[in-house]
Protein backbone atom coordinates (compact mmCIF):
# COMPACT_ATOMS: atom_id res chain seq x y z
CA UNK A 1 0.00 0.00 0.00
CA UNK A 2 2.98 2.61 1.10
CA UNK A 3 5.00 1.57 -2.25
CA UNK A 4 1.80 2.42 -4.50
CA UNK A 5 1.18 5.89 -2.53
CA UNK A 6 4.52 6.90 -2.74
CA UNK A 7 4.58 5.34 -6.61
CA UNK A 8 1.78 7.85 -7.73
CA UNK A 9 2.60 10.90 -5.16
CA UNK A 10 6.23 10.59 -7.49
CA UNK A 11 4.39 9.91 -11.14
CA UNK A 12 2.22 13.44 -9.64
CA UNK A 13 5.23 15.21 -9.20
CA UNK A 14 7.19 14.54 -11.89
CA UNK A 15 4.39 15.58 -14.26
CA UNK A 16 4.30 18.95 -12.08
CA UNK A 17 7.84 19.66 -12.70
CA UNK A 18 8.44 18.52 -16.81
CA UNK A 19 7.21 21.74 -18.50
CA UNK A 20 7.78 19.10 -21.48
CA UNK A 21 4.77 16.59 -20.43
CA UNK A 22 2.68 19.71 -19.35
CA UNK A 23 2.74 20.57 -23.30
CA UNK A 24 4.79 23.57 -22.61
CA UNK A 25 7.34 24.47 -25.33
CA UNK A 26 8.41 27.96 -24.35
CA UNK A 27 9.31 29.93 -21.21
CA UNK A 28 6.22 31.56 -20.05
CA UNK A 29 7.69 35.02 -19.54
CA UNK A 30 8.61 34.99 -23.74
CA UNK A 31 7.04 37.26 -25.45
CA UNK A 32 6.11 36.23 -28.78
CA UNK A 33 5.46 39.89 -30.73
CA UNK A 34 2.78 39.18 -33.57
CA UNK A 35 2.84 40.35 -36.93
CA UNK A 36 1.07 43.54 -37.40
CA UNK A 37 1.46 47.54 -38.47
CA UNK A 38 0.96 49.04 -35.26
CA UNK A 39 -0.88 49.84 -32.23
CA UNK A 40 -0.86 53.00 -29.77
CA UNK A 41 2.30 54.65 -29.24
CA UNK A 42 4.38 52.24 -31.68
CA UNK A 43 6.91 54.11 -33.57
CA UNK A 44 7.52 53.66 -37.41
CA UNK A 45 10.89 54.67 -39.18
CA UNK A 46 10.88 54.28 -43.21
CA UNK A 47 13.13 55.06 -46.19
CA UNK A 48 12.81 54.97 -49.66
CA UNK A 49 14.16 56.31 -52.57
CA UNK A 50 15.12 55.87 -56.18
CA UNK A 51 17.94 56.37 -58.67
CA UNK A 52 17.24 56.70 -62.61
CA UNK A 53 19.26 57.74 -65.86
CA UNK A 54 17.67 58.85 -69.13
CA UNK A 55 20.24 58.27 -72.01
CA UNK A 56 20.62 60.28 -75.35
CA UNK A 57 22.75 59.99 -78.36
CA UNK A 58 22.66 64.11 -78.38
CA UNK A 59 23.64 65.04 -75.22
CA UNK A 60 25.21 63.66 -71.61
CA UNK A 61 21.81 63.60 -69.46
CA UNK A 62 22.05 63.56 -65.64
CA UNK A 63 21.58 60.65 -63.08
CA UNK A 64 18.97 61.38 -60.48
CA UNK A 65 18.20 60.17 -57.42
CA UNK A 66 15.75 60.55 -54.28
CA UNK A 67 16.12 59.53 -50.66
CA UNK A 68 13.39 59.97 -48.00
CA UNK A 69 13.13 58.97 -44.51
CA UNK A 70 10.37 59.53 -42.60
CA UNK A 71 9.17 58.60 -38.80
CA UNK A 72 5.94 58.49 -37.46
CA UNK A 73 3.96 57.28 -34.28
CA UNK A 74 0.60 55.85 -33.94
CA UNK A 75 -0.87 58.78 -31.55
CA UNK A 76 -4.39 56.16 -31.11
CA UNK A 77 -4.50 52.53 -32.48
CA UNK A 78 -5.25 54.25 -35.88
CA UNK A 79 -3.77 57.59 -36.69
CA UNK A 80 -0.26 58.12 -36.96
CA UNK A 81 1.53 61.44 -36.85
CA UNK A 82 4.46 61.20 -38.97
CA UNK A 83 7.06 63.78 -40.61
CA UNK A 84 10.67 63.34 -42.09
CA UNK A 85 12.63 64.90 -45.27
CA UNK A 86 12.92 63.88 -48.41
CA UNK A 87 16.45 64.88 -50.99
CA UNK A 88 16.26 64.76 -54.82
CA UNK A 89 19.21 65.99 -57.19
CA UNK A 90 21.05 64.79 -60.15
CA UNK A 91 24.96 64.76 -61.08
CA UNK A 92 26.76 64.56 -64.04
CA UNK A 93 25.40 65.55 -67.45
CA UNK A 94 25.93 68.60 -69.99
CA UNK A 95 24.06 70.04 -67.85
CA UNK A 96 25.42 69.74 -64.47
CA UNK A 97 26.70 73.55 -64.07
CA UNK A 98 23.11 75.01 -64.60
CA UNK A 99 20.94 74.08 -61.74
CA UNK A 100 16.93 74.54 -61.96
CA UNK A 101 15.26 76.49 -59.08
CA UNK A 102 11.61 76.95 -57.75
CA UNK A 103 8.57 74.29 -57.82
CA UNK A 104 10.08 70.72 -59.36
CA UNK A 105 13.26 71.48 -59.09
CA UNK A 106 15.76 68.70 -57.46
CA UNK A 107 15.72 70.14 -53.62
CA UNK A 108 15.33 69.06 -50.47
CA UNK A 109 12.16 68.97 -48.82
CA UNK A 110 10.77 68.76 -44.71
CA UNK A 111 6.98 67.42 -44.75
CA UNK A 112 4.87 66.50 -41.66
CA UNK A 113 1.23 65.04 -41.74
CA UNK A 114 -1.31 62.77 -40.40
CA UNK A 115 -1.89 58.96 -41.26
CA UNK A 116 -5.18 56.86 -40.90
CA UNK A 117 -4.56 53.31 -40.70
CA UNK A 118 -7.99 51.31 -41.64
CA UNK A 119 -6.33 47.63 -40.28
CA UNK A 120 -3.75 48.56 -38.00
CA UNK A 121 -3.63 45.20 -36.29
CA UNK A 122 -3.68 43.22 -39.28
CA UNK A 123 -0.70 41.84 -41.14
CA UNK A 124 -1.58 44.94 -44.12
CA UNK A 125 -3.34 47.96 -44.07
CA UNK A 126 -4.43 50.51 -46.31
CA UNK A 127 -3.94 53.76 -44.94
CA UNK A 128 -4.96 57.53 -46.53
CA UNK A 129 -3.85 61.11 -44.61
CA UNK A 130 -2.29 64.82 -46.18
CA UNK A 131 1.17 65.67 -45.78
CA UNK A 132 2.27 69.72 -45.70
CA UNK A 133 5.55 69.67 -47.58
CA UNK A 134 7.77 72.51 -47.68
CA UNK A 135 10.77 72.84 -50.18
CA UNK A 136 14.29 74.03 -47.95
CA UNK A 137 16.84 74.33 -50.88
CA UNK A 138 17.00 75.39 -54.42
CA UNK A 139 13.58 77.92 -53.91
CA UNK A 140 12.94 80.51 -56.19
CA UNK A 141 10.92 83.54 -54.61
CA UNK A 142 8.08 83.25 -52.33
CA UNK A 143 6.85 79.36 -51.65
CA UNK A 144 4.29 78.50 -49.00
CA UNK A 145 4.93 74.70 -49.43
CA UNK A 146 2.04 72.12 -50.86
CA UNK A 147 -0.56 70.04 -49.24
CA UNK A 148 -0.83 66.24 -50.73
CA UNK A 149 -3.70 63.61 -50.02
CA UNK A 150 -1.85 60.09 -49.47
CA UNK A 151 -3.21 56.77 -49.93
CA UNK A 152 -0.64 53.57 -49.31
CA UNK A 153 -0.75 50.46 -48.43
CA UNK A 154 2.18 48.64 -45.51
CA UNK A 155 2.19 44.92 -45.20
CA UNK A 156 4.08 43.52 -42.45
CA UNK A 157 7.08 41.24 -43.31
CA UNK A 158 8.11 40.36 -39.52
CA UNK A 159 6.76 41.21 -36.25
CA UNK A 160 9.79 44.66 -37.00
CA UNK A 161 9.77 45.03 -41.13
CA UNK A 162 7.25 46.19 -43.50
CA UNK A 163 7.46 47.20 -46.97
CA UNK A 164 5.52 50.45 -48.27
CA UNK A 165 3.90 51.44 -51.51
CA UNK A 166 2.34 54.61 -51.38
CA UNK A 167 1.34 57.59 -54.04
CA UNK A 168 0.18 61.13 -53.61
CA UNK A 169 -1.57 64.13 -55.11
CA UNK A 170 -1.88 67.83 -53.99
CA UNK A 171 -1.62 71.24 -55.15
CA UNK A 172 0.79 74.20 -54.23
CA UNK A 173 -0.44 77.04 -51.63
CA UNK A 174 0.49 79.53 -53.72
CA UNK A 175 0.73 80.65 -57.20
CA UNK A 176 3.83 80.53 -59.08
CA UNK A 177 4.91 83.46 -61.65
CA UNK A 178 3.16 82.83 -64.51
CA UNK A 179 -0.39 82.40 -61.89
CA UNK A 180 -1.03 79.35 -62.11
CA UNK A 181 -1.34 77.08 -59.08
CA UNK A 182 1.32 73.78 -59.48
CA UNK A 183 -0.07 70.22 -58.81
CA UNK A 184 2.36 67.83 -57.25
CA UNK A 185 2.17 64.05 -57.68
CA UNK A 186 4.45 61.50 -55.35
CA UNK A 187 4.78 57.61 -55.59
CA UNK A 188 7.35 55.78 -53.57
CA UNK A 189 8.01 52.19 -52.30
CA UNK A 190 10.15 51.48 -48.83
CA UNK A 191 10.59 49.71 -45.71
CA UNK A 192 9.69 50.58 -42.51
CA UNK A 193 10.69 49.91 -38.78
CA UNK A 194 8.82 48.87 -36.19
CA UNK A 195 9.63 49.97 -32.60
């Protein structure tokens, strides 16, 4: 009678104390992040950019390029506040001594705006907002900067990368010389961060 008791009080105990035969695979204080854009106060960091070269039997054309990063953080579990800057220029090329100012030309610009995510805590979103970008170099008289709609979707690659394709359309603030108002369009694809 004593050797079954203390058989099954030992069979009771080792089952206690083998996280194995419990069906436990992993520590309990792990934490296993999940796969998603965002949530409140998460913090995104992107870049993108793009290099391209036109070529002509006539004359040397430049190569251009673009580089943005940009940083944002979800303010709810939806709407992200976000602003970075964004470089464009060219080198090389007949050309290259004669550089363009004003609206369009290769500058560097600051924007900030705000972001609404429609599936935050999915593994992609669509998301649509307005940037205010302002041009800092290469500006030709008075500018007050444009306004652009965005719509883009993220999809998450791990529980800290996503890639980005987004576009944009907006108009100037103010009129250029010749009166007329300039309309802007933007399309870019990147990574972003997760923190």
């Amino acid at each position: 009678m004593h050797t079954r008791v203390g058989a099954m009080i030992g069979t009771l105990l080792l089952l206690a104390w083998t996280p194995g035969l419990r069906g436990q695979t992993t520590p309990p204080s792990e934490e296993i992040e999940p796969r998603i854009i965002g949530t409140t106060g998460t913090t995104l960091v992107g870049a993108s950019g793009y290099v391209d070269r036109f070529f002509s039997s006539e004359r040397g054309l430049p190569f251009n390029y673009s580089m943005q990063v940009d940083v944002g953080r979800f303010l709810t579990s939806r709407f992200v506040v976000r602003g970075g800057l964004r470089g464009s220029g060219s080198a090389g090329g007949d050309d290259a001594e004669d550089l363009p100012t004003g609206q369009g030309a290769p500058a560097l610009h600051a924007f900030a705006g705000l972001l609404h995510y429609f599936t935050p805590h999915a593994i992609a979103s669509l998301y649509t907002g307005a940037d205010y970008w302002a041009q800092l170099t290469q500006r030709s008289g008075q500018d007050a900067g444009s306004v652009i709609a965005v719509l883009g979707v993220q999809g998450a690659l791990s529980s800290r990368v996503s890639v980005f394709l987004e576009g944009g359309y907006g108009t100037a603030l103010q009129k250029n010389d010749d009166e007329v108002r300039p309309t802007r369009m933007l399309g870019q694809v990147g990574i972003r961060l997760r923190f």
